[in-house]
C-alpha atoms as a PDB file:
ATOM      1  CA  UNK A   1     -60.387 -34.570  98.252  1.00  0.00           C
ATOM      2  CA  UNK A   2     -59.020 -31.785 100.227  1.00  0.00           C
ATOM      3  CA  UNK A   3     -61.134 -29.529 100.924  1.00  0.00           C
ATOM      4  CA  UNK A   4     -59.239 -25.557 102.323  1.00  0.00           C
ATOM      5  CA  UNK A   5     -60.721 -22.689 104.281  1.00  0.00           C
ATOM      6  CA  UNK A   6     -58.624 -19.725 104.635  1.00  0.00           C
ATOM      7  CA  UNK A   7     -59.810 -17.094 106.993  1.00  0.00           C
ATOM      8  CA  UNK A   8     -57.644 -14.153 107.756  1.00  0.00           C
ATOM      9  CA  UNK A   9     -58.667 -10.806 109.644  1.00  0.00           C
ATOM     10  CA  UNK A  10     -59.545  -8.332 106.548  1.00  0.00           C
ATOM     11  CA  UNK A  11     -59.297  -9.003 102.829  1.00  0.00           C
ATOM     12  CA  UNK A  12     -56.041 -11.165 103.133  1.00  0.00           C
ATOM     13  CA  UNK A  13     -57.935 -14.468 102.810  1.00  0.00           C
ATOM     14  CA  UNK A  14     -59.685 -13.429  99.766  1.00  0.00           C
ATOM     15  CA  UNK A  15     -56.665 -12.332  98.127  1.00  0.00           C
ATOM     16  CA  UNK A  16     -54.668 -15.612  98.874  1.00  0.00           C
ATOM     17  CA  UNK A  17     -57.478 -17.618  97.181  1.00  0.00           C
ATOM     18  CA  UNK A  18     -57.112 -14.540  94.332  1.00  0.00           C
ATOM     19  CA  UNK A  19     -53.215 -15.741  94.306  1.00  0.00           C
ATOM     20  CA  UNK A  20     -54.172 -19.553  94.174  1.00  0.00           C
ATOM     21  CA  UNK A  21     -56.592 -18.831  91.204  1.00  0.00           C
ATOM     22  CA  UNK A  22     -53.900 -17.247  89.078  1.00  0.00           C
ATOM     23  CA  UNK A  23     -51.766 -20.279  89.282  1.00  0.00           C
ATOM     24  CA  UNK A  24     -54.764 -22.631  89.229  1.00  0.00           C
ATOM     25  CA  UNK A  25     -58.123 -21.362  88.052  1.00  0.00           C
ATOM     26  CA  UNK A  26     -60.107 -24.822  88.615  1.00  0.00           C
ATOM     27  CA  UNK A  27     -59.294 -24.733  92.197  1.00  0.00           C
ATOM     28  CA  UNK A  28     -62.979 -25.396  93.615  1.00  0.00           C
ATOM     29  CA  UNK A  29     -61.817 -26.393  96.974  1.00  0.00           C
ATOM     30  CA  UNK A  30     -60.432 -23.418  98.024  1.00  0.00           C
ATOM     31  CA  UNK A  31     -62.633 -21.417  99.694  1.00  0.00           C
ATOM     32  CA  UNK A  32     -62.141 -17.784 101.807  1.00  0.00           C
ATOM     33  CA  UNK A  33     -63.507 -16.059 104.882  1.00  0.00           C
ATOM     34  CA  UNK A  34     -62.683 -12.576 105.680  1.00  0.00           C
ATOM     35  CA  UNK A  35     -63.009 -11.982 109.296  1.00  0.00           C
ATOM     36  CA  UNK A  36     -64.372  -8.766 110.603  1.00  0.00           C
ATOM     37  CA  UNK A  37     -65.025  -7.004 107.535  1.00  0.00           C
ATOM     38  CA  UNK A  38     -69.015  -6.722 106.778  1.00  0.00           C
ATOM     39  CA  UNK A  39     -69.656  -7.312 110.894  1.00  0.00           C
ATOM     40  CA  UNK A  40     -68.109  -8.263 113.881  1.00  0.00           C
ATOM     41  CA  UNK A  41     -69.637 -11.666 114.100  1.00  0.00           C
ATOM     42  CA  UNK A  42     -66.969 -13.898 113.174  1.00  0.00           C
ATOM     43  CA  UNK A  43     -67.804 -17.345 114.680  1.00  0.00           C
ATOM     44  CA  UNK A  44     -71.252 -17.137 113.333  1.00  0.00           C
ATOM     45  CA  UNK A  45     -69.824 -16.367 109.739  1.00  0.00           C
ATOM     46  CA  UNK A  46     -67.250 -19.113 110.522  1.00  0.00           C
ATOM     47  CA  UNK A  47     -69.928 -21.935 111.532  1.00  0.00           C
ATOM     48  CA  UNK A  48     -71.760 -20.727 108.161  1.00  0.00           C
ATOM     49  CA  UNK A  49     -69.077 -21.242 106.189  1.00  0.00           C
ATOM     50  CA  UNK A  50     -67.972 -24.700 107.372  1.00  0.00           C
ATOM     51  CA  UNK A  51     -71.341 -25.689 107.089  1.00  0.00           C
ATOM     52  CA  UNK A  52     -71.181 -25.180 103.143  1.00  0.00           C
ATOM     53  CA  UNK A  53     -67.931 -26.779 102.259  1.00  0.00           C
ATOM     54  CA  UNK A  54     -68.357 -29.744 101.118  1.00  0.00           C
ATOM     55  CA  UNK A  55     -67.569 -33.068 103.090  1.00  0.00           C
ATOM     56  CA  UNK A  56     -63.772 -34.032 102.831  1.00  0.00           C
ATOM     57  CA  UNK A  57     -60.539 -33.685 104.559  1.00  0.00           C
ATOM     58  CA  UNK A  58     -61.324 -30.094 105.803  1.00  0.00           C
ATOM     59  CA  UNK A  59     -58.066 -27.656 106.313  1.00  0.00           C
ATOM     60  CA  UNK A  60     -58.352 -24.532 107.742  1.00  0.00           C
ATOM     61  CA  UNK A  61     -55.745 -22.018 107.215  1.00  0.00           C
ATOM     62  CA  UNK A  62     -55.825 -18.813 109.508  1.00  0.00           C
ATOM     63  CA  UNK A  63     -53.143 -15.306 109.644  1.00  0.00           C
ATOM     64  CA  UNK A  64     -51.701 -15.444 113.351  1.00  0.00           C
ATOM     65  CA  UNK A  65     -51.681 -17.629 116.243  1.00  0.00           C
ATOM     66  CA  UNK A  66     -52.601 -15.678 118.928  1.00  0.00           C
ATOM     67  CA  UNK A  67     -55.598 -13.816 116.848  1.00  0.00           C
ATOM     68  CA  UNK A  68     -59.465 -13.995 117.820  1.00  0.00           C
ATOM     69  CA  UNK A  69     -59.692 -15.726 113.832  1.00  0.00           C
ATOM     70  CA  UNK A  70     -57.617 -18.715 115.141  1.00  0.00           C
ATOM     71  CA  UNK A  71     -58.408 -19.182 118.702  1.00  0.00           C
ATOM     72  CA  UNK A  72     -62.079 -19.342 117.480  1.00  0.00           C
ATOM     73  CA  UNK A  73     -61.457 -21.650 114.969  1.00  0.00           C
ATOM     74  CA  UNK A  74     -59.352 -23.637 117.811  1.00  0.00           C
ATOM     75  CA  UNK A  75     -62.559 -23.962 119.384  1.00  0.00           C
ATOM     76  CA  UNK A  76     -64.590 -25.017 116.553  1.00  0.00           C
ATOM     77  CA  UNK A  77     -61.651 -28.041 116.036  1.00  0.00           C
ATOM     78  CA  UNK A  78     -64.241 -29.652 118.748  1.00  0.00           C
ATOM     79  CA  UNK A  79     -67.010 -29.631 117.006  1.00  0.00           C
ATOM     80  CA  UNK A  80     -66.130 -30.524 113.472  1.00  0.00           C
ATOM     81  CA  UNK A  81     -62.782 -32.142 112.816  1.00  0.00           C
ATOM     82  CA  UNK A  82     -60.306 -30.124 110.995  1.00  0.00           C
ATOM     83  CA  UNK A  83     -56.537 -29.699 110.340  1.00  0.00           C
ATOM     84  CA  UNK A  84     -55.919 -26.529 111.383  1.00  0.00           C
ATOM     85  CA  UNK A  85     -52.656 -24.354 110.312  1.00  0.00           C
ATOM     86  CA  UNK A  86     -51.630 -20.404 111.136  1.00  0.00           C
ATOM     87  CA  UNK A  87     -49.330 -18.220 110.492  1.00  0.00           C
ATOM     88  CA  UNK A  88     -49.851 -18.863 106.546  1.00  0.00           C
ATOM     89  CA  UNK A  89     -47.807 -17.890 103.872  1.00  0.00           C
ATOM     90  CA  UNK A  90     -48.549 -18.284 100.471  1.00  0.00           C
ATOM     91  CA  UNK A  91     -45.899 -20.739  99.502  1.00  0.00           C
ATOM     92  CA  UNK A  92     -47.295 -22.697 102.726  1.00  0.00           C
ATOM     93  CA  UNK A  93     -50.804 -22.155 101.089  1.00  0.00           C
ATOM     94  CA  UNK A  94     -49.676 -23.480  97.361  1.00  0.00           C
ATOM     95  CA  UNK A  95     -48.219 -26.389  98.511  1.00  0.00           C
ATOM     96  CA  UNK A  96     -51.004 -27.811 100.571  1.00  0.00           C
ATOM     97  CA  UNK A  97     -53.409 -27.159  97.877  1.00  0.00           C
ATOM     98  CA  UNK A  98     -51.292 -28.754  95.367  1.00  0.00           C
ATOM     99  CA  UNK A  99     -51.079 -32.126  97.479  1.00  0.00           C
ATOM    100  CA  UNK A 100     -52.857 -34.998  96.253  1.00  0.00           C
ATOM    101  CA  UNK A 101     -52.917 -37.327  99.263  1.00  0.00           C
ATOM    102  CA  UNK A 102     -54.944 -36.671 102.204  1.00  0.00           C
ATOM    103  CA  UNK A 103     -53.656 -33.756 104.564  1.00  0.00           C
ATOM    104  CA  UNK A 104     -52.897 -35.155 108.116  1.00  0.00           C
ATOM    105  CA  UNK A 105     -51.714 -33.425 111.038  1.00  0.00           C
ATOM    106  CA  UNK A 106     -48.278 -34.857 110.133  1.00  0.00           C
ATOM    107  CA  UNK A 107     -48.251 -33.783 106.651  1.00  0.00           C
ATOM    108  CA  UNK A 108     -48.952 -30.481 107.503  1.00  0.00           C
ATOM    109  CA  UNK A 109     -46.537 -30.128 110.232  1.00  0.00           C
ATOM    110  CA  UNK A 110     -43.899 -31.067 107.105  1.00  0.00           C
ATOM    111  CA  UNK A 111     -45.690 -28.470 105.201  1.00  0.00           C
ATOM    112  CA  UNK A 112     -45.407 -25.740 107.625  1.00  0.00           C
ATOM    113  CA  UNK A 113     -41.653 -26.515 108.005  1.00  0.00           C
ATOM    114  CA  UNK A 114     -40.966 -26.232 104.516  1.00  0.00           C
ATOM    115  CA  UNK A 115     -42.762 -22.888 104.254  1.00  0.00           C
ATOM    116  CA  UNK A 116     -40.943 -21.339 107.036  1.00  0.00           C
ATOM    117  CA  UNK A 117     -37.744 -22.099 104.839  1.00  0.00           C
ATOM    118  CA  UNK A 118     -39.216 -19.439 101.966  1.00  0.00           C
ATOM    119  CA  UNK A 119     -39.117 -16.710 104.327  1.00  0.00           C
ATOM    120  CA  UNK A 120     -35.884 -14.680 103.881  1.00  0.00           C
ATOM    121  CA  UNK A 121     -34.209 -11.546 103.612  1.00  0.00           C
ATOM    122  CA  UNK A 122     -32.563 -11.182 101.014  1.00  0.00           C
ATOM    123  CA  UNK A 123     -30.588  -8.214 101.766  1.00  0.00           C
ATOM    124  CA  UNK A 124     -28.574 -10.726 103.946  1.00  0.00           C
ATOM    125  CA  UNK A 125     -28.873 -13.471 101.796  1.00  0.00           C
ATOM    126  CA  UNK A 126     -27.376 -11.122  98.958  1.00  0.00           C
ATOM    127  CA  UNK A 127     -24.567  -9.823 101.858  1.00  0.00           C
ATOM    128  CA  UNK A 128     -23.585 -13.657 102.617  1.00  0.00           C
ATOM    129  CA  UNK A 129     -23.309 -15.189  98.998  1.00  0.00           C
ATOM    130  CA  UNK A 130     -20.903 -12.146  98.336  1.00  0.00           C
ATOM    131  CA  UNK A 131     -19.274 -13.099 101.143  1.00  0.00           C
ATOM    132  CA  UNK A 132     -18.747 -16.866 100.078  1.00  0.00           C
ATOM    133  CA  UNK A 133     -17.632 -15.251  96.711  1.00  0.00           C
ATOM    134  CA  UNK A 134     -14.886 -13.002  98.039  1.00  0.00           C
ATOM    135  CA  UNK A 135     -13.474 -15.905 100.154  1.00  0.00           C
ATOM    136  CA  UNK A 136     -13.581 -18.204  97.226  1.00  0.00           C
ATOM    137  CA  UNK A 137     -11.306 -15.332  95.153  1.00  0.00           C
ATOM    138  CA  UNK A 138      -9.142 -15.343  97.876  1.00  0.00           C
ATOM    139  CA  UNK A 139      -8.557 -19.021  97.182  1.00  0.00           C
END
Protein backbone atom coordinates (compact mmCIF):
# COMPACT_ATOMS: atom_id res chain seq x y z
CA UNK A 1 0.00 0.00 0.00
CA UNK A 2 0.97 3.51 -0.53
CA UNK A 3 1.92 5.00 2.11
CA UNK A 4 1.99 9.60 1.73
CA UNK A 5 3.82 12.20 3.76
CA UNK A 6 3.01 15.68 3.03
CA UNK A 7 5.17 18.28 4.61
CA UNK A 8 4.72 21.88 3.72
CA UNK A 9 6.27 25.05 5.56
CA UNK A 10 3.25 26.13 8.04
CA UNK A 11 -0.20 24.60 8.40
CA UNK A 12 -0.59 23.86 4.57
CA UNK A 13 0.24 20.15 4.97
CA UNK A 14 -2.22 19.66 7.64
CA UNK A 15 -4.88 21.24 5.78
CA UNK A 16 -4.28 19.18 2.51
CA UNK A 17 -4.66 15.95 4.57
CA UNK A 18 -7.94 18.07 6.14
CA UNK A 19 -8.99 18.32 2.21
CA UNK A 20 -8.20 14.53 1.54
CA UNK A 21 -10.33 13.54 4.65
CA UNK A 22 -13.42 15.32 3.39
CA UNK A 23 -13.41 13.38 0.22
CA UNK A 24 -12.14 10.22 1.93
CA UNK A 25 -12.39 9.89 5.69
CA UNK A 26 -10.68 6.25 5.91
CA UNK A 27 -7.60 7.58 4.41
CA UNK A 28 -5.01 6.10 7.08
CA UNK A 29 -2.07 6.51 4.88
CA UNK A 30 -2.00 9.95 4.63
CA UNK A 31 -0.07 11.44 7.01
CA UNK A 32 1.16 15.45 7.57
CA UNK A 33 4.19 17.37 8.79
CA UNK A 34 4.11 21.00 9.29
CA UNK A 35 7.50 22.40 9.00
CA UNK A 36 8.63 25.18 11.22
CA UNK A 37 5.68 25.71 13.21
CA UNK A 38 6.18 24.38 17.03
CA UNK A 39 10.33 24.75 16.42
CA UNK A 40 12.79 25.23 13.98
CA UNK A 41 14.03 21.71 13.90
CA UNK A 42 12.68 20.37 10.84
CA UNK A 43 14.91 17.39 9.84
CA UNK A 44 14.70 16.03 13.28
CA UNK A 45 10.77 16.24 13.15
CA UNK A 46 11.14 14.86 9.57
CA UNK A 47 13.38 11.68 10.57
CA UNK A 48 10.61 11.22 13.44
CA UNK A 49 8.00 11.15 11.31
CA UNK A 50 9.32 8.74 8.65
CA UNK A 51 10.28 6.61 11.30
CA UNK A 52 6.45 6.06 12.26
CA UNK A 53 4.86 5.50 8.93
CA UNK A 54 4.41 2.38 8.36
CA UNK A 55 6.54 0.19 5.87
CA UNK A 56 5.26 0.56 2.17
CA UNK A 57 5.80 2.45 -0.94
CA UNK A 58 6.63 5.75 0.93
CA UNK A 59 5.69 9.20 -1.07
CA UNK A 60 6.61 12.30 0.13
CA UNK A 61 4.89 15.31 -1.04
CA UNK A 62 6.54 18.79 -0.18
CA UNK A 63 5.26 22.90 -1.16
CA UNK A 64 8.30 24.28 -3.33
CA UNK A 65 11.35 23.10 -4.90
CA UNK A 66 13.83 25.27 -3.90
CA UNK A 67 12.53 25.35 -0.02
CA UNK A 68 14.68 24.12 3.11
CA UNK A 69 11.31 21.41 3.51
CA UNK A 70 12.36 19.79 0.16
CA UNK A 71 16.02 20.06 -0.14
CA UNK A 72 16.05 18.32 3.32
CA UNK A 73 13.88 15.78 2.40
CA UNK A 74 16.20 15.49 -0.91
CA UNK A 75 18.73 14.52 1.44
CA UNK A 76 16.90 12.11 3.45
CA UNK A 77 15.98 10.26 -0.27
CA UNK A 78 19.59 8.65 0.75
CA UNK A 79 18.83 7.25 3.61
CA UNK A 80 15.39 5.79 3.27
CA UNK A 81 13.98 5.31 -0.20
CA UNK A 82 11.17 7.48 -1.16
CA UNK A 83 9.31 8.98 -4.17
CA UNK A 84 9.58 12.33 -3.67
CA UNK A 85 7.20 15.11 -5.42
CA UNK A 86 7.01 19.24 -4.91
CA UNK A 87 5.33 21.82 -5.91
CA UNK A 88 1.90 19.99 -4.82
CA UNK A 89 -1.40 20.85 -5.62
CA UNK A 90 -4.28 19.31 -4.35
CA UNK A 91 -5.63 17.75 -7.48
CA UNK A 92 -1.85 16.39 -7.77
CA UNK A 93 -2.37 15.23 -4.07
CA UNK A 94 -6.00 13.41 -4.76
CA UNK A 95 -4.91 11.61 -7.50
CA UNK A 96 -1.88 9.93 -6.08
CA UNK A 97 -3.74 8.96 -3.07
CA UNK A 98 -6.50 7.57 -5.03
CA UNK A 99 -4.05 5.19 -7.07
CA UNK A 100 -4.17 1.66 -6.38
CA UNK A 101 -0.96 0.36 -7.96
CA UNK A 102 2.32 1.05 -6.57
CA UNK A 103 3.66 4.76 -7.06
CA UNK A 104 6.96 4.72 -9.11
CA UNK A 105 9.05 7.48 -10.11
CA UNK A 106 7.35 7.13 -13.53
CA UNK A 107 3.91 7.16 -12.33
CA UNK A 108 4.39 10.12 -10.56
CA UNK A 109 6.13 12.00 -13.17
CA UNK A 110 2.53 11.22 -15.17
CA UNK A 111 0.89 12.42 -12.10
CA UNK A 112 2.63 15.63 -11.79
CA UNK A 113 1.93 16.33 -15.51
CA UNK A 114 -1.60 15.87 -15.21
CA UNK A 115 -1.82 18.19 -12.21
CA UNK A 116 -0.04 20.96 -13.82
CA UNK A 117 -2.98 20.78 -16.46
CA UNK A 118 -5.63 21.89 -13.42
CA UNK A 119 -3.90 25.02 -12.93
CA UNK A 120 -5.66 27.83 -14.87
CA UNK A 121 -6.95 31.15 -15.01
CA UNK A 122 -9.95 31.34 -15.73
CA UNK A 123 -10.35 34.89 -16.44
CA UNK A 124 -8.54 33.92 -19.74
CA UNK A 125 -10.01 30.77 -20.10
CA UNK A 126 -13.52 32.62 -19.83
CA UNK A 127 -11.90 35.54 -22.44
CA UNK A 128 -10.88 32.64 -25.04
CA UNK A 129 -14.10 30.37 -25.09
CA UNK A 130 -15.97 33.76 -25.83
CA UNK A 131 -13.70 34.22 -28.30
CA UNK A 132 -14.26 30.73 -30.05
CA UNK A 133 -18.02 31.65 -29.62
CA UNK A 134 -18.00 34.98 -31.44
CA UNK A 135 -16.00 33.43 -34.35
CA UNK A 136 -18.33 30.53 -34.52
CA UNK A 137 -21.45 33.33 -34.89
CA UNK A 138 -19.58 34.80 -37.43
CA UNK A 139 -19.82 31.51 -39.29
Amino acid sequence: MNQFLIATHSTLAEGLVHAVHFFNSEATNVHYLNAYVEDNEFEKALRAKLDEIPDGNLVVLTDLAGGSVNQIAARLMQEKPFILVTGINFPLVLEMIYQSEDITADLAAEIVERAKAEMLCMNTLSSETSEEADEDDEL
